[in-house]
C-alpha atoms as a PDB file:
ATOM      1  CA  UNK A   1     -15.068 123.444  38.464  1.00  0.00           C
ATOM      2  CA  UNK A   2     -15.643 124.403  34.846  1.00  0.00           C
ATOM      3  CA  UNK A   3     -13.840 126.605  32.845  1.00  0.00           C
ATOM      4  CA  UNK A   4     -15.595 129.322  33.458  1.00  0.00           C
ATOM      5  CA  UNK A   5     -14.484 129.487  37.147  1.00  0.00           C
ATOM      6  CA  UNK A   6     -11.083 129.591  36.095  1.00  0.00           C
ATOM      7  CA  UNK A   7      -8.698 132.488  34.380  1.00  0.00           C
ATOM      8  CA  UNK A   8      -5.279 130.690  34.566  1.00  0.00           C
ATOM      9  CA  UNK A   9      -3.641 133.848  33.710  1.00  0.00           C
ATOM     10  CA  UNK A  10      -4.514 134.706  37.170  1.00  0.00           C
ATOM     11  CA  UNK A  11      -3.751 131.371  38.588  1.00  0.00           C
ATOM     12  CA  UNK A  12      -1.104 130.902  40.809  1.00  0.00           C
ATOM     13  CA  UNK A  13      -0.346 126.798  42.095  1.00  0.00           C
ATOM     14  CA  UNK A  14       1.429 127.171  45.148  1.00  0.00           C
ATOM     15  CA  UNK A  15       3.579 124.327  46.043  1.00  0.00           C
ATOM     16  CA  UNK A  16       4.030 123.780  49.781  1.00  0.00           C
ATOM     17  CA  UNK A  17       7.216 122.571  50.938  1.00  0.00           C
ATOM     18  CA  UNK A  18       8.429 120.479  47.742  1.00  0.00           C
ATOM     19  CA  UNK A  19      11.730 120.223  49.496  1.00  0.00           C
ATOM     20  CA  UNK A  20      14.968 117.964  48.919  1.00  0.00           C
ATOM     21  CA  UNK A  21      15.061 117.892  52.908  1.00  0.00           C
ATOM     22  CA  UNK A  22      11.476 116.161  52.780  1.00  0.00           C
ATOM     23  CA  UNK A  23      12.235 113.834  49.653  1.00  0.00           C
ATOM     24  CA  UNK A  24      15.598 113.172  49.326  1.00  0.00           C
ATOM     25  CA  UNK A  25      16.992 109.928  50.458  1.00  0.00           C
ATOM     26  CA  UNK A  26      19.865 111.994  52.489  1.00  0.00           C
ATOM     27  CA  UNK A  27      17.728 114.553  53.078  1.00  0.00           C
ATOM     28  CA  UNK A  28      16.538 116.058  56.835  1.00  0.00           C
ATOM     29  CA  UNK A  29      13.412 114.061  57.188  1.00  0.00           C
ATOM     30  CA  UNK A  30      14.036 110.573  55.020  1.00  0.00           C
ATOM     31  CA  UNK A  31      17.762 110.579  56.795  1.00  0.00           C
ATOM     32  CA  UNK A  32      15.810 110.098  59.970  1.00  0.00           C
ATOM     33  CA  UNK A  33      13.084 107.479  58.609  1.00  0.00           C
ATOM     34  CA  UNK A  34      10.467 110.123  58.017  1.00  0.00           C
ATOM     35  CA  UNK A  35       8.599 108.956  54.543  1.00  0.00           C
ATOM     36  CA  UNK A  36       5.786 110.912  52.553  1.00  0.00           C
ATOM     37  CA  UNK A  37       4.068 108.042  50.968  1.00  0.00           C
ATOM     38  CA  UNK A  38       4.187 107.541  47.360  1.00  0.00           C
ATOM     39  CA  UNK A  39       6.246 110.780  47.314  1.00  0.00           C
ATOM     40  CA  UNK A  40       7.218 110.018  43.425  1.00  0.00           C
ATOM     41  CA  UNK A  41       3.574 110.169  42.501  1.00  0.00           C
ATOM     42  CA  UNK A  42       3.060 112.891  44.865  1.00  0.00           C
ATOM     43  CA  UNK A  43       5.841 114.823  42.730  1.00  0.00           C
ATOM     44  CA  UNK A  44       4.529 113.241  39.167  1.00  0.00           C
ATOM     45  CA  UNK A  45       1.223 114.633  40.032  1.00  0.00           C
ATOM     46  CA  UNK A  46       1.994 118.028  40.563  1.00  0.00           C
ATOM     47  CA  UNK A  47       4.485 118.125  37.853  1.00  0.00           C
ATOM     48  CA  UNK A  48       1.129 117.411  35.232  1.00  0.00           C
ATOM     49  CA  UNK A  49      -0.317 120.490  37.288  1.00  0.00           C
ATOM     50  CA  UNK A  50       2.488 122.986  36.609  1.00  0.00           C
ATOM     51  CA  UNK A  51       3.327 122.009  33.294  1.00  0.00           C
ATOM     52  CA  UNK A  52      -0.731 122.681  32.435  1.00  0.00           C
ATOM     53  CA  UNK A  53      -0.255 125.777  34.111  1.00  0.00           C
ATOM     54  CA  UNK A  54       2.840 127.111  32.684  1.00  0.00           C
ATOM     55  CA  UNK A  55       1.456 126.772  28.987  1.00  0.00           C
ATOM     56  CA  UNK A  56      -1.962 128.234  29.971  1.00  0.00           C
ATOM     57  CA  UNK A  57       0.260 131.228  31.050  1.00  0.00           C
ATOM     58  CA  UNK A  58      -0.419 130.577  35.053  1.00  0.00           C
ATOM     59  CA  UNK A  59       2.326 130.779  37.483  1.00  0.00           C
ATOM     60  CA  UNK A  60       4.359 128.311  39.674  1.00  0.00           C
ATOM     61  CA  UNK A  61       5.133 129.624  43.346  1.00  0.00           C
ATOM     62  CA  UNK A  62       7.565 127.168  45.339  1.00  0.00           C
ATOM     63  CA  UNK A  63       6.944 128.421  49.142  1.00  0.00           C
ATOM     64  CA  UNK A  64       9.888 126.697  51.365  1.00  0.00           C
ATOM     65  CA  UNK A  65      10.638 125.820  54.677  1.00  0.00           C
ATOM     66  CA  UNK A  66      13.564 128.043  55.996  1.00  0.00           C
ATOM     67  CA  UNK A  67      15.348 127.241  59.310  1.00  0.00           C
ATOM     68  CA  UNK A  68      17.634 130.531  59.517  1.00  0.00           C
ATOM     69  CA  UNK A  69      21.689 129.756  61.131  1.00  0.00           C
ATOM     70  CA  UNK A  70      22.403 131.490  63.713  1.00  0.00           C
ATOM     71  CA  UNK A  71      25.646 133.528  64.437  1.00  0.00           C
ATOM     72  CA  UNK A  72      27.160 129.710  65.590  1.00  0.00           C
ATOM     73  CA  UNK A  73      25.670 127.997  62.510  1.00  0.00           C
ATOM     74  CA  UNK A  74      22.780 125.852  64.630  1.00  0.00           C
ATOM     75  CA  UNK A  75      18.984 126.495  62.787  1.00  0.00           C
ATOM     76  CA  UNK A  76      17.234 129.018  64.803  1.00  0.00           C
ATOM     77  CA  UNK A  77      14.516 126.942  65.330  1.00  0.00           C
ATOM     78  CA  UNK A  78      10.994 127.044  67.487  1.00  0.00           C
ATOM     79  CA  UNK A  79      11.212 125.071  71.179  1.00  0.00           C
ATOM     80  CA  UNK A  80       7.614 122.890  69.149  1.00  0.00           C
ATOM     81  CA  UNK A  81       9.473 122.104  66.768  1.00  0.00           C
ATOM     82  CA  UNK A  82      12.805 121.304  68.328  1.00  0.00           C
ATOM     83  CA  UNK A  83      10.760 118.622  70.328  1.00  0.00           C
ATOM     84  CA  UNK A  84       8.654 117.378  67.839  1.00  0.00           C
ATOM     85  CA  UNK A  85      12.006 117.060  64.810  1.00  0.00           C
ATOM     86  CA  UNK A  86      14.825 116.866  67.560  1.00  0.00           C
ATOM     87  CA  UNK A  87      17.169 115.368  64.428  1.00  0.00           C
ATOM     88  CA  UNK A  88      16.974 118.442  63.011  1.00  0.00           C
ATOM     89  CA  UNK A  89      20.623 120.068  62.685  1.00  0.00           C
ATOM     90  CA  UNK A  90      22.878 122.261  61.192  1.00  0.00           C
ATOM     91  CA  UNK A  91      22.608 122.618  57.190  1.00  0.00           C
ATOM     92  CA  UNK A  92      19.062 121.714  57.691  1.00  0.00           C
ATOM     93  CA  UNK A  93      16.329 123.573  55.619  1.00  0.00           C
ATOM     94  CA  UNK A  94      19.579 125.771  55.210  1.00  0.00           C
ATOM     95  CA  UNK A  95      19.207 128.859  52.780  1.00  0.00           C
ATOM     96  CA  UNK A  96      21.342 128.022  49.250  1.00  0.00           C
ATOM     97  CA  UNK A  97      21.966 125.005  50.207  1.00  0.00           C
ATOM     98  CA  UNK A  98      20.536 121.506  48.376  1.00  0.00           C
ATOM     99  CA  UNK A  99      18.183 120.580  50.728  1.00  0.00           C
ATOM    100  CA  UNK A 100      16.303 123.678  51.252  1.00  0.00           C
ATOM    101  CA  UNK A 101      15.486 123.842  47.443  1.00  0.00           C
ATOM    102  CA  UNK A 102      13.078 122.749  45.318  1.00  0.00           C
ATOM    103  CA  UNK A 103      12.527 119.325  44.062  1.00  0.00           C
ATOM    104  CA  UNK A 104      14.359 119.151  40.382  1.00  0.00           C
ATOM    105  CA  UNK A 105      11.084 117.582  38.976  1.00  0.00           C
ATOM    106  CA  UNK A 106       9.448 120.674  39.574  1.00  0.00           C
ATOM    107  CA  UNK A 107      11.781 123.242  39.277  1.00  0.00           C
ATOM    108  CA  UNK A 108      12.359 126.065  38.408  1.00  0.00           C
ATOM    109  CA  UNK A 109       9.256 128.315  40.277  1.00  0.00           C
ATOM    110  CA  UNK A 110       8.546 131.783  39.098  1.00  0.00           C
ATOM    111  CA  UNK A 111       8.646 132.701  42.237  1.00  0.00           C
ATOM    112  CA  UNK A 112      10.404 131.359  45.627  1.00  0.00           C
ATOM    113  CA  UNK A 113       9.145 132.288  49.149  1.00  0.00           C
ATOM    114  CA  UNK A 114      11.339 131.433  51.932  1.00  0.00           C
ATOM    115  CA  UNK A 115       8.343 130.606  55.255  1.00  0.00           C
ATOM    116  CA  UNK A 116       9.499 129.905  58.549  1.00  0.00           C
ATOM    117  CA  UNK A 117       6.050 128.734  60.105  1.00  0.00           C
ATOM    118  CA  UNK A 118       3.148 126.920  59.041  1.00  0.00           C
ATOM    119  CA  UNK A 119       1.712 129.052  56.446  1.00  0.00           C
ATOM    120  CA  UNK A 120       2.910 130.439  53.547  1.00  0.00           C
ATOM    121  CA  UNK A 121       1.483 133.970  54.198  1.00  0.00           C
ATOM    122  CA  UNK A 122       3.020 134.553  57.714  1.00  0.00           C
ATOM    123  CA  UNK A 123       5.692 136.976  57.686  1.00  0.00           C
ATOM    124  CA  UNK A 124       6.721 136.853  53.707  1.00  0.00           C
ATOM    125  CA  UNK A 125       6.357 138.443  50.831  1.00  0.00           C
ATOM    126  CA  UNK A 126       4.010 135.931  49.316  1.00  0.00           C
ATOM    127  CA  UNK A 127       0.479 137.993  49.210  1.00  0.00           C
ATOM    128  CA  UNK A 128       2.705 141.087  48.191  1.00  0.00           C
ATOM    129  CA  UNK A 129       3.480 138.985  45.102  1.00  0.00           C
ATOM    130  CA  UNK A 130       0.673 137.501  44.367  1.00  0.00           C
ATOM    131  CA  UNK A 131      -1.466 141.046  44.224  1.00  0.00           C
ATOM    132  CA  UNK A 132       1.294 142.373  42.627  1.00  0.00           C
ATOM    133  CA  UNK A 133       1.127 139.741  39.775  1.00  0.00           C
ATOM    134  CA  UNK A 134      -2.912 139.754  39.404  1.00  0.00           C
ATOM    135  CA  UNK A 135      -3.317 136.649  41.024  1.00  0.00           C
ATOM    136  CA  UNK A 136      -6.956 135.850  41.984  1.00  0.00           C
ATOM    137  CA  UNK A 137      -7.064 131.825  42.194  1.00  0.00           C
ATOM    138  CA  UNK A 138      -4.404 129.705  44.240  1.00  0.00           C
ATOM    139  CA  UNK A 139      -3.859 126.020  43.410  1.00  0.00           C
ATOM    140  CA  UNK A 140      -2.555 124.448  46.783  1.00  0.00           C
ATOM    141  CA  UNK A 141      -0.557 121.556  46.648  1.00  0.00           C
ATOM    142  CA  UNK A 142       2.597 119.816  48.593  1.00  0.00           C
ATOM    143  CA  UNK A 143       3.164 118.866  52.114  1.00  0.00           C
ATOM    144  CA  UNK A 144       2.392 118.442  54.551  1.00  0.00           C
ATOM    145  CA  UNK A 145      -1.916 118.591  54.197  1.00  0.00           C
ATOM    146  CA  UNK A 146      -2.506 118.789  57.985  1.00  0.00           C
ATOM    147  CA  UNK A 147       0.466 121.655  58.674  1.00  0.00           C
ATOM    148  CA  UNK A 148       1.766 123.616  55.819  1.00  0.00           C
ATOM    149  CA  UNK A 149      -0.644 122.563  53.127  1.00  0.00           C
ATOM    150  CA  UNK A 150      -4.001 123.361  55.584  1.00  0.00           C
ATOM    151  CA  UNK A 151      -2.530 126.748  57.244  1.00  0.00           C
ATOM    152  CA  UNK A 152      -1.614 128.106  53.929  1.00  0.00           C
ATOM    153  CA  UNK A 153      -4.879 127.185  52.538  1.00  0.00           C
ATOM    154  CA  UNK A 154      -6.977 129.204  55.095  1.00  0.00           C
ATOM    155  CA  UNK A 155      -4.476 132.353  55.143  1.00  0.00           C
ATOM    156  CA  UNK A 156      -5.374 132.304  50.929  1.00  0.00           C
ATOM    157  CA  UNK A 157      -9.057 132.202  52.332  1.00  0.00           C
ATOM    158  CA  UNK A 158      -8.426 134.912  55.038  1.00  0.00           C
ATOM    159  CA  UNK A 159      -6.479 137.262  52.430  1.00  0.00           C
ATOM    160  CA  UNK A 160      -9.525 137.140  49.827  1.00  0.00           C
ATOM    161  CA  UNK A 161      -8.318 134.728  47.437  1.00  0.00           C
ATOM    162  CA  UNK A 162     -10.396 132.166  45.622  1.00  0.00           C
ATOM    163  CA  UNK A 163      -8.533 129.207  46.811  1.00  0.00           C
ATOM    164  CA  UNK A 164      -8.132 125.107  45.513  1.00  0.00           C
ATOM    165  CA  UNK A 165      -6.980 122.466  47.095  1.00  0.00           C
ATOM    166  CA  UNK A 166      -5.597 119.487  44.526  1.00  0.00           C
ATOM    167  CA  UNK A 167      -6.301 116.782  46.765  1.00  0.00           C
ATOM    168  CA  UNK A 168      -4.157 114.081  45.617  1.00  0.00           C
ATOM    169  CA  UNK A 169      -1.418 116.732  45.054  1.00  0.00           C
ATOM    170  CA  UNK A 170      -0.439 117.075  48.884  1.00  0.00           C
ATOM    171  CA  UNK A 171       0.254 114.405  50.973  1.00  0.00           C
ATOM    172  CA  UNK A 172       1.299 113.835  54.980  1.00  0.00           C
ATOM    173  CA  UNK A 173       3.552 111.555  56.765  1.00  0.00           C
ATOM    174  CA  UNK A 174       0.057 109.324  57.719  1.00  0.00           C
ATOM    175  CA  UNK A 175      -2.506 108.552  54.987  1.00  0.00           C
ATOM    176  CA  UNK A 176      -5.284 108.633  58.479  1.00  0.00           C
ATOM    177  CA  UNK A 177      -3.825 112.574  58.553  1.00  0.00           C
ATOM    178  CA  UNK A 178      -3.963 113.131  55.088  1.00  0.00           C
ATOM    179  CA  UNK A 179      -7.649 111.970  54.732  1.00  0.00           C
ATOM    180  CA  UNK A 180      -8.562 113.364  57.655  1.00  0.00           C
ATOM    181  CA  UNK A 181      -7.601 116.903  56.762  1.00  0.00           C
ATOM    182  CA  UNK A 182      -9.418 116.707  53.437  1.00  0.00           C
ATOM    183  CA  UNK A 183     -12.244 115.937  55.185  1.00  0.00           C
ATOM    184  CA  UNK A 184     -12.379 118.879  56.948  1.00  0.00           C
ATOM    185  CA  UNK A 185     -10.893 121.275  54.514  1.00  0.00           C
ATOM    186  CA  UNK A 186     -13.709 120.022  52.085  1.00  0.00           C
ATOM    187  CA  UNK A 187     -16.210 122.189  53.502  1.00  0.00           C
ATOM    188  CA  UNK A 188     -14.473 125.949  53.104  1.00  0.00           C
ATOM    189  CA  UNK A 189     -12.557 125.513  49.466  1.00  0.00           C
ATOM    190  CA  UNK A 190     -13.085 122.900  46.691  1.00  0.00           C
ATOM    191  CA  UNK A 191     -11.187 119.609  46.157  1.00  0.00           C
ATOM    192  CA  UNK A 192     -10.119 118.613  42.864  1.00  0.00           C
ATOM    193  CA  UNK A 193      -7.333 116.252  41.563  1.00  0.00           C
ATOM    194  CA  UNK A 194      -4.543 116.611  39.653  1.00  0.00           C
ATOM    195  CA  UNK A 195      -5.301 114.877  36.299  1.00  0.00           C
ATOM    196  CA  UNK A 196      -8.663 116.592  36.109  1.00  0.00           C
ATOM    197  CA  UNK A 197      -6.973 120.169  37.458  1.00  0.00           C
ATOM    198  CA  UNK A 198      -4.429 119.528  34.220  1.00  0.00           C
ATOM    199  CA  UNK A 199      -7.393 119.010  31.728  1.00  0.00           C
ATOM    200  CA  UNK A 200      -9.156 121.768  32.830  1.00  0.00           C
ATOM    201  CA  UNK A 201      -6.014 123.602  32.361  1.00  0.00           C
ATOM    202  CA  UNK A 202      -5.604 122.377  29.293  1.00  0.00           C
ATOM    203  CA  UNK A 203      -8.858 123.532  27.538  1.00  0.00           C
ATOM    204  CA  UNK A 204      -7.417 126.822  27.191  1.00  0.00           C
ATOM    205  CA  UNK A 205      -3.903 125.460  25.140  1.00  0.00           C
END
């Protein structure tokens, strides 16, 4: 990717699930031993990415996992993933509340879109944003790179954006997933990491 490929102005990086819930030590996931490895670099690395961006005039979407209470206070919450995360409980990915929001290192986003599936594009408001703020190129980055991370990738694809993946800025809970997944993502969108994403970005201080 050169600079010419590039108008950060219309540059969105979407982070994917930067959640206390996944990172925090009393959080949903680490609570119940659930670890994304090297999660502070994984956070470092995307904080060089949105800093870049913010001073080349880009913009920072934070797209998190939302388990809606119902009227008794328990997440309303798919049967999949009930048996795949049984810990899961109430307060859990809970609108408002500390673990549903964005990692501090990375805060705040322009823009926050709540996503209760996979991908960041089903039922939101995220592609009425992004065409609404002239947003042509997403940088993808966050968790987890064989779920979130992968399905929001392809719906950029399928919605007609030009689309990036920062391949050492998402992560999953297996490095054999993680790799995996890049493998096969590397042949619809580029690849690119962090550090270089951040130079590039940085060319047009």
């Amino acid at each position: 990717m050169t600079p010419q490929d590039l108008n950060p102005k219309q540059t969105a990086l979407v982070l994917v699930d930067m959640q206390n819930d996944f990172f925090f030590k009393k959080g949903a996931y680490p609570r119940n031993g659930l670890h994304i490895p090297d999660s502070a670099g994984l956070i470092r690395r995307l904080v060089t990415v949105a800093d870049a961006l913010r001073r080349a005039g880009g913009l920072i979407i934070s797209t998190q996992f939302t388990l809606l209470p119902g009227k008794d206070g328990e997440p309303m919450i798919s049967e999949g993933l009930k048996k795949a995360r049984p810990f899961i409980t109430k307060g859990d990915f809970c609108p408002g509340d500390f673990g549903h929001r964005l990692v501090e290192e990375l805060a705040p986003a322009d823009f926050t879109v709540d996503k209760i599936s996979f991908s960041a594009f089903y039922q939101t408001f995220l592609d009425f944003i992004l065409r609404k703020q002239n947003i042509r190129t997403l940088l993808i980055g966050g968790i987890v790179t064989n779920s979130g991370v992968a399905a929001t990738l392809r719906d950029g694809l399928s919605h007609g954006y030009e689309v990036v993946l920062l391949s050492d800025g998402c992560a999953s809970f297996s490095e054999e997933a993680h790799q995996d997944t890049l493998n096969s993502l590397r042949h619809v969108a580029p690849l690119i990491i962090c550090d270089a994403m951040a130079d590039l970005l940085d060319t047009y201080k």
